[in-house]
Protein backbone atom coordinates (compact mmCIF):
# COMPACT_ATOMS: atom_id res chain seq x y z
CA UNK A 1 109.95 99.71 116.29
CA UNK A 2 110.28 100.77 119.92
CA UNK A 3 111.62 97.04 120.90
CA UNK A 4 113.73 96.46 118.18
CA UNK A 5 115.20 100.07 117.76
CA UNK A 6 115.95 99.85 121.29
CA UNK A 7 117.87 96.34 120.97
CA UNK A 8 119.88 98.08 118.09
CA UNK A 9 120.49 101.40 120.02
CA UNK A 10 121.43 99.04 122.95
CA UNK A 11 124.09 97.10 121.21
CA UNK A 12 125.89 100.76 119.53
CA UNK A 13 125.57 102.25 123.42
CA UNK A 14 127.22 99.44 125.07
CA UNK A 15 129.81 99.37 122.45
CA UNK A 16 130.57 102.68 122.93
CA UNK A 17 130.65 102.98 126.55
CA UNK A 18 133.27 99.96 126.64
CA UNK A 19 135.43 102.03 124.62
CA UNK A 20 134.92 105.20 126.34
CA UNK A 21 135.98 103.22 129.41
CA UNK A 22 139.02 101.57 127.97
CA UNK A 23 139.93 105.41 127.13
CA UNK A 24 139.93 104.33 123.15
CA UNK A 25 137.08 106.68 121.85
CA UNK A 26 138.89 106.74 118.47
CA UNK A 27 136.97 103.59 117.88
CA UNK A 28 134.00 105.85 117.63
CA UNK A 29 134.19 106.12 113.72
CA UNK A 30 134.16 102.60 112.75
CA UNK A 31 131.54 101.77 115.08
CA UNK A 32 129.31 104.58 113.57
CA UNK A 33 130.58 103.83 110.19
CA UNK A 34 129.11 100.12 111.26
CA UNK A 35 125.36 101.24 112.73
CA UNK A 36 125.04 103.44 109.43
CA UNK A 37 126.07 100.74 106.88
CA UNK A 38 123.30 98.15 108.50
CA UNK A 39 121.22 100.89 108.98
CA UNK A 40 121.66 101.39 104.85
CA UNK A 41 121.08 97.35 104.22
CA UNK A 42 118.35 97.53 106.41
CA UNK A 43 116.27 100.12 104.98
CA UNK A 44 117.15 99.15 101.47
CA UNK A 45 115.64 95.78 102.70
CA UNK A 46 112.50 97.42 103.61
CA UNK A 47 111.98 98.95 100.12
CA UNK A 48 112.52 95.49 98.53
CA UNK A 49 109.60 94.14 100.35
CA UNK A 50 107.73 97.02 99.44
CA UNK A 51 108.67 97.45 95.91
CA UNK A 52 108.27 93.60 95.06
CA UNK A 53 104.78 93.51 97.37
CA UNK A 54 103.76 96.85 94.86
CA UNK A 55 104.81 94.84 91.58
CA UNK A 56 102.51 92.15 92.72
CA UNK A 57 98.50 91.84 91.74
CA UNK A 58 95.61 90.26 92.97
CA UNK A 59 96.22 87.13 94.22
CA UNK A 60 100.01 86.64 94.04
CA UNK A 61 100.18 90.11 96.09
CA UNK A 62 97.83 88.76 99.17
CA UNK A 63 100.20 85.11 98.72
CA UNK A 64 103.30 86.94 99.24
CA UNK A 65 101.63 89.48 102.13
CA UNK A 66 100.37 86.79 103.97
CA UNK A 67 103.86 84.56 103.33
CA UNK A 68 105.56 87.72 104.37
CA UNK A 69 103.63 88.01 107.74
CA UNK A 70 103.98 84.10 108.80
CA UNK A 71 107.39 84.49 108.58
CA UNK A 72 107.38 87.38 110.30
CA UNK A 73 105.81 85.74 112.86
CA UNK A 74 107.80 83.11 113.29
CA UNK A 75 110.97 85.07 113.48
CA UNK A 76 109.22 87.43 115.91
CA UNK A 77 108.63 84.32 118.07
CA UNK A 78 112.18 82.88 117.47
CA UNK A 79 113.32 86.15 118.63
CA UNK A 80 111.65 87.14 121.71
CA UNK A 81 113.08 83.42 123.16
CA UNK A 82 116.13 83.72 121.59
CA UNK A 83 116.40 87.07 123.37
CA UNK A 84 115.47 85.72 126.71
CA UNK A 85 118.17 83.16 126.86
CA UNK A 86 121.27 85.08 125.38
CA UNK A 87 120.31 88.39 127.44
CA UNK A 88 122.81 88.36 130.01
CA UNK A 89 125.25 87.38 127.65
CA UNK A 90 124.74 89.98 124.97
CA UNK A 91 126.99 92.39 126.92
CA UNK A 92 129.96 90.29 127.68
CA UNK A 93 130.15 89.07 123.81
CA UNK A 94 130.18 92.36 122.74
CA UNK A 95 132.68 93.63 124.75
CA UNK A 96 134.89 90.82 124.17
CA UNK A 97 134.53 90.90 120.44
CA UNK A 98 135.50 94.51 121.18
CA UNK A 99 138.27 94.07 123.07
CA UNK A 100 139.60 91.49 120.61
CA UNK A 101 139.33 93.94 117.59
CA UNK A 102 140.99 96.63 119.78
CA UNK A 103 143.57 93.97 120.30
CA UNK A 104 144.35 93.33 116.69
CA UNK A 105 144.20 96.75 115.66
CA UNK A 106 141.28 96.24 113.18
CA UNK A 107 138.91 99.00 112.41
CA UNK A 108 137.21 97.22 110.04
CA UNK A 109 136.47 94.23 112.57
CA UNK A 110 135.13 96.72 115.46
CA UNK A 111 133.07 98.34 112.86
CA UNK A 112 131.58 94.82 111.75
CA UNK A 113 131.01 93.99 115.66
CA UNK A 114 128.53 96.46 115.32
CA UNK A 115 127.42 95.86 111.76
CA UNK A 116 126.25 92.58 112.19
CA UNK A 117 124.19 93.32 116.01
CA UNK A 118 122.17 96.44 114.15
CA UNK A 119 121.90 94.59 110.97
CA UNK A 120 119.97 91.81 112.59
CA UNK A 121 117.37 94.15 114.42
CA UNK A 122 117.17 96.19 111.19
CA UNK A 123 115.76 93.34 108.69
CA UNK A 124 113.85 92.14 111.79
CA UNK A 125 112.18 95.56 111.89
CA UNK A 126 111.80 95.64 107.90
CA UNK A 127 110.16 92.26 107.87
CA UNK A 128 107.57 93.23 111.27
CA UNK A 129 106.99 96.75 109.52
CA UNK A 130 105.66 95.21 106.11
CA UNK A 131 103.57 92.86 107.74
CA UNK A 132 102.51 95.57 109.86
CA UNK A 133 101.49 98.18 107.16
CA UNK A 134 100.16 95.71 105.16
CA UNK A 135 97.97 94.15 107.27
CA UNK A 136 96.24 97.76 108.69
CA UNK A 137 96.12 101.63 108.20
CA UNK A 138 98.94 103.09 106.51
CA UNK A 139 98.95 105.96 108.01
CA UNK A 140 98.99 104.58 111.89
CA UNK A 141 101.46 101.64 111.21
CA UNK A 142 104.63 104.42 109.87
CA UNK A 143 103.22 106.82 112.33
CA UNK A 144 103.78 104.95 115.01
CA UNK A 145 106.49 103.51 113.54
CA UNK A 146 108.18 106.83 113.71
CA UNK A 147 107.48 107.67 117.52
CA UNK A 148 108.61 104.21 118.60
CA UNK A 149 111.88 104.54 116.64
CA UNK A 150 112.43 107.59 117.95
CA UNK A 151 111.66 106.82 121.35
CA UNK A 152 114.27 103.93 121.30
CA UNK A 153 116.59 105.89 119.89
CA UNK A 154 116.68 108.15 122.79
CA UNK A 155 116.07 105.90 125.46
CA UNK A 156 119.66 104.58 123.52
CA UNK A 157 121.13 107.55 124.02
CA UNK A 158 120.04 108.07 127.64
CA UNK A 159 121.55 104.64 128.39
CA UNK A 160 124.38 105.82 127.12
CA UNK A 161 124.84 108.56 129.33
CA UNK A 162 123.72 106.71 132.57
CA UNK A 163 120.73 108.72 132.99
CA UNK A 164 118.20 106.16 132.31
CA UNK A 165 116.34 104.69 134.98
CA UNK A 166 114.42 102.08 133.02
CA UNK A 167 114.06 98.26 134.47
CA UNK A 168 115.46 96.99 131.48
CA UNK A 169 114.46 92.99 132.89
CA UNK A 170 110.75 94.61 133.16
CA UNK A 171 110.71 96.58 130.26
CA UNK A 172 111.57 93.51 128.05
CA UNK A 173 109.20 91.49 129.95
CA UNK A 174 106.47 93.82 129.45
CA UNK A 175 107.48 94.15 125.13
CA UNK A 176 107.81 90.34 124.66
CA UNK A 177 104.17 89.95 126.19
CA UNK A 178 102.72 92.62 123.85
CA UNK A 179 104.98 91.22 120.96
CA UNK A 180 103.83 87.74 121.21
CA UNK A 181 100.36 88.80 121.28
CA UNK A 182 101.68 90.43 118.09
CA UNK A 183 103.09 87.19 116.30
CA UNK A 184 99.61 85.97 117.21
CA UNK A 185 98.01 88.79 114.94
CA UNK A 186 100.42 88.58 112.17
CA UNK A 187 99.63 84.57 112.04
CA UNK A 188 96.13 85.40 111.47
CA UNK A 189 96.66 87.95 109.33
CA UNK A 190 98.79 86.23 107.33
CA UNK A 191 96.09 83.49 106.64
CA UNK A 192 93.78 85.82 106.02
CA UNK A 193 95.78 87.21 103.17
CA UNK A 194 96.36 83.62 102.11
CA UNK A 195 92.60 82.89 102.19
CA UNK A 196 91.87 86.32 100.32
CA UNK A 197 94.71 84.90 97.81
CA UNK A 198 92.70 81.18 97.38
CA UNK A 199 95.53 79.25 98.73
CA UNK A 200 93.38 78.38 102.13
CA UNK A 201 89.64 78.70 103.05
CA UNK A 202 88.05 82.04 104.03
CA UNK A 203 87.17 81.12 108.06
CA UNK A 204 87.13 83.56 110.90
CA UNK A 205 86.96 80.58 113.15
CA UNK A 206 90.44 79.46 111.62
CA UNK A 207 92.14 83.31 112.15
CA UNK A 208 90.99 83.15 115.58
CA UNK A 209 92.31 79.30 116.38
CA UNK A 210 95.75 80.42 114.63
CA UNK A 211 95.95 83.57 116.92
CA UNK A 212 95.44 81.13 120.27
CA UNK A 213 97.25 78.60 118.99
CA UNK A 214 100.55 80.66 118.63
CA UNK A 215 99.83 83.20 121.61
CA UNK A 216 98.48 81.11 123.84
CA UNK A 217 101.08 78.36 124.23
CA UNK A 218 104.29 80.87 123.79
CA UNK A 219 102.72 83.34 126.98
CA UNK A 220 102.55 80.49 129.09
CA UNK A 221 106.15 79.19 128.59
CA UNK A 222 107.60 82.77 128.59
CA UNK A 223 105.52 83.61 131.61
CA UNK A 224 105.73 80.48 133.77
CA UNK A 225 108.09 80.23 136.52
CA UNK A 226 111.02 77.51 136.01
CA UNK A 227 110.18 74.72 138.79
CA UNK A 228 112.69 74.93 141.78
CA UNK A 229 115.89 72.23 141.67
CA UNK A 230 116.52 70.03 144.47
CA UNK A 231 118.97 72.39 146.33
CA UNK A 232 116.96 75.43 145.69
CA UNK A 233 114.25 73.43 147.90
């Protein structure tokens, strides 16, 4: 929640500075109007999972847990590389997708700017929290849940403000380590709901394999150092 709260509260404080600079804060409204409506989808896409894992029994509840949490897995994967190449982009797109709704005149495009950025980390977050809560203690998982999200939601706003003096480059080094170490866990988990469900044996030798399969081969390409060119040597 702390990661991908952060990536949301990143992409509404970077939309709003570029309009505070450009001296146009009343393009404030549609871009909260934005954050709120995928905040809305997103949390209504949370309760789906929820309400259709609750509906479930027995063995077509731990099928669809343990589907849930492989794909979660393999999105959180997707993402954390995904992230890594588009990162110094991320700010210029915005701002020209800003600048081009500004330049039209379109509230309804600067609000969807934002719309679409928070909507992505919000059923992102939906998807990681199910397989999350499913997968261990209640109580913990929305616990700290609810610290992380509000923790990224003021390191947002600090951002924001230009008080911040988080290493944003370390900071998502440091979260895309622990995450993928993460996607490693939810694979396992996931097979062990699978296995509990009959669709694949019951082997802790196979949850382990899974977990260093996936984390093992993802750290090393998102920790190893690209090569040096020709002219760089």
């Amino acid at each position: 929640m702390l990661r991908e709260g952060f990536e949301a509260s990143l992409i509404v404080g970077i939309v709003l500075a570029f309009l505070n600079r450009s001296g146009r804060r009343d393009g404030f409204w549609p871009v909260w109007i934005g954050a709120a409506a995928a905040l809305v989808l997103s949390l209504a896409a949370g309760a789906l999972l929820f309400a259709i894992g609750a509906e479930l029994e027995g063995g077509a509840a731990k099928a669809f847990e343990g589907g849930a949490m492989l794909a979660a897995a393999g999105l959180l994967t997707w993402m954390i590389f995904w992230m890594r190449r588009q990162a110094r982009l991320i700010k210029q797109e915005l701002e020209d997708q800003v600048e081009s709704a500004l330049a039209r005149g379109s509230a309804f495009a600067l609000a969807l700017v934002v719309f679409v950025g928070v909507l992505r980390e919000g059923v992102e977050t939906a998807l990681f929290l199910f397989g999350t809560v499913e997968g261990s203690n209640r109580l913990v998982a929305t616990t700290g849940a609810a610290v992380g999200l509000a923790a990224a939601v003021m390191l947002g706003y600090l951002f924001y403000r230009g008080v911040s003096r988080l290493d944003l480059r370390r900071f998502f080094s440091w979260t895309s380590v622990l995450l993928l170490l993460f996607a490693g866990w939810l694979l396992a988990q996931g097979l062990y709901e699978l296995g509990e469900a009959g669709a694949l044996p019951q082997s802790t030798a196979l949850l382990v394999a899974a977990f260093i399969a996936l984390a093992a081969p993802t750290l090393y390409l998102f920790l190893r150092r690209p090569r040096p060119t020709a002219q760089s040597q």
